[in-house]
C-alpha atoms as a PDB file:
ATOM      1  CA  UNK A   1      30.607  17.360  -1.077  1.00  0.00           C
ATOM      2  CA  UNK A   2      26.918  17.348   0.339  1.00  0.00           C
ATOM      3  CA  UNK A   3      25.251  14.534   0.645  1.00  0.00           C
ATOM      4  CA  UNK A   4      21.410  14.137   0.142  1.00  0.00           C
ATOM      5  CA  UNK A   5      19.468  11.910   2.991  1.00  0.00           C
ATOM      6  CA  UNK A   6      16.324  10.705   2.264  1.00  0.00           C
ATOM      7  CA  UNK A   7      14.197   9.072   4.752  1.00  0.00           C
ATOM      8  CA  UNK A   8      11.478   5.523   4.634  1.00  0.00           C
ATOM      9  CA  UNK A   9       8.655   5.542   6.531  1.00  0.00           C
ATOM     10  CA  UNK A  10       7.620   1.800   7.833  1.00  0.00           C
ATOM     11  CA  UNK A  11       3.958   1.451   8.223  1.00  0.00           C
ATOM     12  CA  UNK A  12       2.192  -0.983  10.331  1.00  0.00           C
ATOM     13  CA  UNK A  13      -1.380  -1.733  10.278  1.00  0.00           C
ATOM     14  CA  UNK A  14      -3.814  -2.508  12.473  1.00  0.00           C
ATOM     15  CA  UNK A  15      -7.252  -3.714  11.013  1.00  0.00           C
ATOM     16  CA  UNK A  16      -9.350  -6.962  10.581  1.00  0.00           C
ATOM     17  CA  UNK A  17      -8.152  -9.042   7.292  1.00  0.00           C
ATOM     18  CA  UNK A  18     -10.343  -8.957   4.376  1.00  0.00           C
ATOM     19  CA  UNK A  19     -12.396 -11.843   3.331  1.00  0.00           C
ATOM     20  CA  UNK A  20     -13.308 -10.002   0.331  1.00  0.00           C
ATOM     21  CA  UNK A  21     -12.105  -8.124  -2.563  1.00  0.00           C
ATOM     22  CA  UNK A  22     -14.517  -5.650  -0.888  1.00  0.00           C
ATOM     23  CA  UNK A  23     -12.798  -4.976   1.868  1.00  0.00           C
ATOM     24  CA  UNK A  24      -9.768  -3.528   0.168  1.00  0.00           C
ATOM     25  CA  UNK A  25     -11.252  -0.505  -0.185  1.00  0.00           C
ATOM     26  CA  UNK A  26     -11.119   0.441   3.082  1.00  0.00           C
ATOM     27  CA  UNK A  27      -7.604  -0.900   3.791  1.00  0.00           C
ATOM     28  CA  UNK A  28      -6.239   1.411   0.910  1.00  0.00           C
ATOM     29  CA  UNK A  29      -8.605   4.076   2.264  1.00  0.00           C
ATOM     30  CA  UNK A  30      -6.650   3.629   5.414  1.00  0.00           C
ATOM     31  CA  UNK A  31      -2.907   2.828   4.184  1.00  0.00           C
ATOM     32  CA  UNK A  32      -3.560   6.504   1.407  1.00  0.00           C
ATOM     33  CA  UNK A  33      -4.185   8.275   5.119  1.00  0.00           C
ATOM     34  CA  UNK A  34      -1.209   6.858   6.409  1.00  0.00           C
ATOM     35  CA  UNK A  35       0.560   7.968   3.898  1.00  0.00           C
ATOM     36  CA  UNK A  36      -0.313  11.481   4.150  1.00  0.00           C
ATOM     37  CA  UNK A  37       0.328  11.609   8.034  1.00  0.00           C
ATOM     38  CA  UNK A  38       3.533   9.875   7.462  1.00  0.00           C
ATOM     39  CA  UNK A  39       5.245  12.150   5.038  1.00  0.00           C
ATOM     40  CA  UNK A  40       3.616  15.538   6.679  1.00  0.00           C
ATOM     41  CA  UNK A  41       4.540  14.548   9.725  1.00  0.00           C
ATOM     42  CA  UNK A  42       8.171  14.254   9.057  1.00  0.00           C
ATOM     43  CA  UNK A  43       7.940  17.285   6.648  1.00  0.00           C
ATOM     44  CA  UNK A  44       9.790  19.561   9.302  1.00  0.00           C
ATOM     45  CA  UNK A  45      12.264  17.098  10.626  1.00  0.00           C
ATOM     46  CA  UNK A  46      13.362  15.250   7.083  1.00  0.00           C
ATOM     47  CA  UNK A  47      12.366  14.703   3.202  1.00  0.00           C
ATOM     48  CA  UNK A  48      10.303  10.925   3.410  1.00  0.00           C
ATOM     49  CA  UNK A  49      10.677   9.602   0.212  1.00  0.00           C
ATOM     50  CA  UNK A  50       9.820   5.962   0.617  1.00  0.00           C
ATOM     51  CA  UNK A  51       7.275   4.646   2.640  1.00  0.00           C
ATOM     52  CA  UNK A  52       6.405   0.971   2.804  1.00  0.00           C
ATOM     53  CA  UNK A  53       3.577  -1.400   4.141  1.00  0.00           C
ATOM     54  CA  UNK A  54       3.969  -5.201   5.080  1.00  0.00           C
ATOM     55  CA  UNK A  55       4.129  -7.975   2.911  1.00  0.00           C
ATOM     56  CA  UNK A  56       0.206  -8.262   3.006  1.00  0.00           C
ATOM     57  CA  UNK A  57      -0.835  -5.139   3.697  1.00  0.00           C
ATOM     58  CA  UNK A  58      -3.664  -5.411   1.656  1.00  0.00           C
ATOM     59  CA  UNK A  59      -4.811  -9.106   2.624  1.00  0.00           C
ATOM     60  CA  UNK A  60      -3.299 -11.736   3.879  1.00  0.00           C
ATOM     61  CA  UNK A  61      -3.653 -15.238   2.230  1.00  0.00           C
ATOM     62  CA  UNK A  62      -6.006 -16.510   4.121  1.00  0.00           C
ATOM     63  CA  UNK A  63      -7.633 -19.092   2.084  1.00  0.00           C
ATOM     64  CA  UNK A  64      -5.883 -22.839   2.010  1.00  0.00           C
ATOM     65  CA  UNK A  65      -5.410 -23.031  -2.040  1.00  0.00           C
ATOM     66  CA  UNK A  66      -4.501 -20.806  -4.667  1.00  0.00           C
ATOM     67  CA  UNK A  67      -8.035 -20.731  -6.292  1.00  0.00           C
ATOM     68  CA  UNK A  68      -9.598 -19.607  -3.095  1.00  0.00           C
ATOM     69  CA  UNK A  69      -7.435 -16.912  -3.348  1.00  0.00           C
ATOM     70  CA  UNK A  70      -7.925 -15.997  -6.794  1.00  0.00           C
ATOM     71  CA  UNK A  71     -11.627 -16.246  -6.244  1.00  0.00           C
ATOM     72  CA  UNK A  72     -11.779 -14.289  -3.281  1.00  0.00           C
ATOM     73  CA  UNK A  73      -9.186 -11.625  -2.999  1.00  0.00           C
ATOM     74  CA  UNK A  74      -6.583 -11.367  -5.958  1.00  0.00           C
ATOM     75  CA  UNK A  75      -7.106  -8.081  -8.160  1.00  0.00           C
ATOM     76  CA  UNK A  76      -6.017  -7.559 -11.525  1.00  0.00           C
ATOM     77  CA  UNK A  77      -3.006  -5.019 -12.348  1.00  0.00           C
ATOM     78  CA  UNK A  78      -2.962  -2.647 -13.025  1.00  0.00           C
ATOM     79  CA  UNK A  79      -6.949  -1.240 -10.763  1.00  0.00           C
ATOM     80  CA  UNK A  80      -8.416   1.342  -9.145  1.00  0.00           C
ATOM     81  CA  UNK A  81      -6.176   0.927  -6.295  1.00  0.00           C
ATOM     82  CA  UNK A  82      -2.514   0.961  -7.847  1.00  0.00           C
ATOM     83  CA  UNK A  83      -4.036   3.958  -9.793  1.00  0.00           C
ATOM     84  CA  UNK A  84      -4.243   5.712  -6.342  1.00  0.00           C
ATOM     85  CA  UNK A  85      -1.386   4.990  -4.979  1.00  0.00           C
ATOM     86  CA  UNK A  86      -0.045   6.245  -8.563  1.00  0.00           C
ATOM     87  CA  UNK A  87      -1.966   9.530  -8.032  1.00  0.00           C
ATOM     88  CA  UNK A  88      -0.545  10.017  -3.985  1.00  0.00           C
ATOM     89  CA  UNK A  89       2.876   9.132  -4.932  1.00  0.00           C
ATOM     90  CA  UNK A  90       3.061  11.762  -7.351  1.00  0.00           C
ATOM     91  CA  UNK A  91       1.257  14.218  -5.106  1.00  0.00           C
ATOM     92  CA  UNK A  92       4.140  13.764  -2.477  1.00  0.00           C
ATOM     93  CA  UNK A  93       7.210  12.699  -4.820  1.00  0.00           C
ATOM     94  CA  UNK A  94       7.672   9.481  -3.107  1.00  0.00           C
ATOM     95  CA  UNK A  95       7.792   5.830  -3.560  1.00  0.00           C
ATOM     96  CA  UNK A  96       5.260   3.595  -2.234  1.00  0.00           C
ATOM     97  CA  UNK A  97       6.093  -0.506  -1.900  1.00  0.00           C
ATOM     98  CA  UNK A  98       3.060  -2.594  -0.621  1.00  0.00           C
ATOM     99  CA  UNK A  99       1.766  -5.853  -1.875  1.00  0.00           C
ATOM    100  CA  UNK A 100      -1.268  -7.159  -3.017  1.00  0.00           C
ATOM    101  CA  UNK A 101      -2.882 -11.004  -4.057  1.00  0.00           C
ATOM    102  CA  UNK A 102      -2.862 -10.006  -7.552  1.00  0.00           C
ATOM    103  CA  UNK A 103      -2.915 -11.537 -10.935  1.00  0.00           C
ATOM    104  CA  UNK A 104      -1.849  -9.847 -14.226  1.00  0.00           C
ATOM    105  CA  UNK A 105      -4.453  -9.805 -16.310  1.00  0.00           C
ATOM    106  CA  UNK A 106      -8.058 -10.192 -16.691  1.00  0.00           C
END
């Protein structure tokens, strides 16, 4: 019997913390590309089906107390950014794990 291997792809990054839910943006901007070059890249060797980001990919806590952080960086889910990394993981058949400072709800 044939067994199936799948491969994970461990992402690191490499950019300035965000302050601000406004600097997200660009740190999904970045982790979407990394994405991309991850699972192309080992298109011809093996089948990447996972690929996964640190703990606080997104932002770090970086503020002393909870409220800080719910003032300046938690998101809501589901947003604008789980709803891309919805749309690439369905473009490449994959799973995506990442983290956020998040809070359900509005």
């Amino acid at each position: 019997m044939a067994t199936e291997r799948y491969y994970a792809a461990a992402c690191q990054l490499d950019q300035p913390n965000p302050t601000s839910r406004d600097g997200i943006d660009e740190r999904v901007d970045r982790m979407l590309e990394m994405i991309d070059y991850a699972v192309t890249g080992y298109e011809p060797l093996a089948d990447v089906r996972l690929v996964v980001f640190p703990e606080f990919g997104h932002a770090a806590p970086i503020f002393s107390t909870a409220i800080e952080l719910l003032e300046h960086l938690a998101v809501p889910i589901p947003n604008r950014h789980t709803d891309r990394y919805v749309h690439k993981a369905k473009k490449h058949n994959i799973y995506i794990q990442g983290s956020s400072p998040e809070f359900v709800g509005e």
